[in-house]
Protein backbone atom coordinates (compact mmCIF):
# COMPACT_ATOMS: atom_id res chain seq x y z
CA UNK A 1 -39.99 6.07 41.66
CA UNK A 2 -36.54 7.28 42.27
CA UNK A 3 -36.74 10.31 39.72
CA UNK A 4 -37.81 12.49 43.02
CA UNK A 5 -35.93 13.90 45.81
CA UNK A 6 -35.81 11.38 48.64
CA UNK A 7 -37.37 14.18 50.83
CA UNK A 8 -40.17 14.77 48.12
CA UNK A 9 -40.52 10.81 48.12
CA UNK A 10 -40.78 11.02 51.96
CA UNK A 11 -43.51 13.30 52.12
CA UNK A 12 -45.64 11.67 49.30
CA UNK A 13 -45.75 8.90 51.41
CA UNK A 14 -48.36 9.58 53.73
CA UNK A 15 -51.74 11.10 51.45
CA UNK A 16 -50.76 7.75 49.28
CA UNK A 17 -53.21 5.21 49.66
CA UNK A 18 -52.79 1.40 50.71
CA UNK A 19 -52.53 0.78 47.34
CA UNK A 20 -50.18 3.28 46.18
CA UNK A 21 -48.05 2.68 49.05
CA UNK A 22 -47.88 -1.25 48.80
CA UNK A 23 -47.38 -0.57 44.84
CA UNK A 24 -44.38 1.76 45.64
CA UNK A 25 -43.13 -0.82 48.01
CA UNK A 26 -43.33 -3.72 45.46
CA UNK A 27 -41.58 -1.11 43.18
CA UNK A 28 -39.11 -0.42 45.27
CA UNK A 29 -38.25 -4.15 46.09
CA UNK A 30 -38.03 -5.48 42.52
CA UNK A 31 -35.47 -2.59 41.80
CA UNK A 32 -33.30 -3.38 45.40
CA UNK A 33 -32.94 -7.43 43.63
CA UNK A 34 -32.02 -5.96 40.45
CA UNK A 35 -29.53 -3.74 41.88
CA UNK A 36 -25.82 -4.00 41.25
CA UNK A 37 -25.02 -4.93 45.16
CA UNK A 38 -22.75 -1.48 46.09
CA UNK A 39 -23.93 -0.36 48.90
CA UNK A 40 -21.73 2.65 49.51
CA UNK A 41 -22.95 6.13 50.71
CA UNK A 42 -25.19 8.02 47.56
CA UNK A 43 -24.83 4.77 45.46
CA UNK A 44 -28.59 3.84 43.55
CA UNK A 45 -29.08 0.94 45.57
CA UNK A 46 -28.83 2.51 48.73
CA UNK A 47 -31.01 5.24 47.62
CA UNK A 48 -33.42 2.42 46.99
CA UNK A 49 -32.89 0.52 50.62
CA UNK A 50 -33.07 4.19 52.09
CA UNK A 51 -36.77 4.44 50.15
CA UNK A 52 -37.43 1.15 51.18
CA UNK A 53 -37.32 1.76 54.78
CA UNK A 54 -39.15 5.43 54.34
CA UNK A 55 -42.17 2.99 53.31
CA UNK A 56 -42.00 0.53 55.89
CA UNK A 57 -41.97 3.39 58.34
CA UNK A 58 -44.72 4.66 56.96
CA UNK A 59 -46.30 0.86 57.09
CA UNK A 60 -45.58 1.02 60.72
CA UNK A 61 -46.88 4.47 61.09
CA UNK A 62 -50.38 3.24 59.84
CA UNK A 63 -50.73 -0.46 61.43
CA UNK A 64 -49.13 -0.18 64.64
CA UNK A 65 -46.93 -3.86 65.53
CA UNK A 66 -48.49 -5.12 62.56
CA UNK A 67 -44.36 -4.71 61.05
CA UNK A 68 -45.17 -5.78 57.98
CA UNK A 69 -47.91 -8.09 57.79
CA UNK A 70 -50.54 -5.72 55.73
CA UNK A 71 -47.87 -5.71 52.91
CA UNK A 72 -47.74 -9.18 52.94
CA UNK A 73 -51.25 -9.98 52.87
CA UNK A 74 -51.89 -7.43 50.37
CA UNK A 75 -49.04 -9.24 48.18
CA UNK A 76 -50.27 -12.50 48.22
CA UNK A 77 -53.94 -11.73 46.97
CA UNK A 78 -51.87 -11.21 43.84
CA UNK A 79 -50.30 -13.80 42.00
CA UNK A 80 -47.91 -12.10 39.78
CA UNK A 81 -46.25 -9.91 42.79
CA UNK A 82 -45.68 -13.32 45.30
C-alpha cells in the first residue's frame, strides 16, 4: 500500500471500487495503530495519515455529507475488521 508514490496512490483512488477503497482504508488504518508515533515531515507514519486522508477525500468525493458513514457501515458487516 505504501510501496507507490503518494501521487500514484492518489490517482488510483478514484477507478477503485467501494471495495478496494474501503480495503485500502482498513489497510491504511491498521498500519497508522501500528506505527511508531513520529509524526515529523516525510516520517512513515505521516505518509500513512497523509494516505489516510487522500481516501477519506475520496469517501467524501463519492457520498457527499455522508463523512464517513459508508466506511463504517461497510466495516461492521465484517466481523474481523470492527
Amino acid at each position: 500500500m505504501t510501496d507507490q508514490p503518494i501521487d500514484a496512490f492518489a490517482a488510483a483512488l478514484s477507478p477503485m471500487t467501494e471495495d478496494e477503497l474501503f480495503t485500502a482504508l482498513s489497510r491504511l488504518e491498521r498500519e497508522s495503530e501500528k506505527g511508531s508515533g513520529v509524526e515529523g515531515d516525510g516520517s512513515p507514519q505521516a505518509e500513512t495519515l497523509a494516505r489516510i486522508a487522500l481516501v477519506e477525500e475520496e469517501v467524501e468525493r463519492r457520498y457527499p455529507g455522508q463523512l464517513l458513514a459508508p466506511y463504517r457501515a461497510w466495516k461492521s458487516r465484517d466481523p474481523l475488521l470492527g
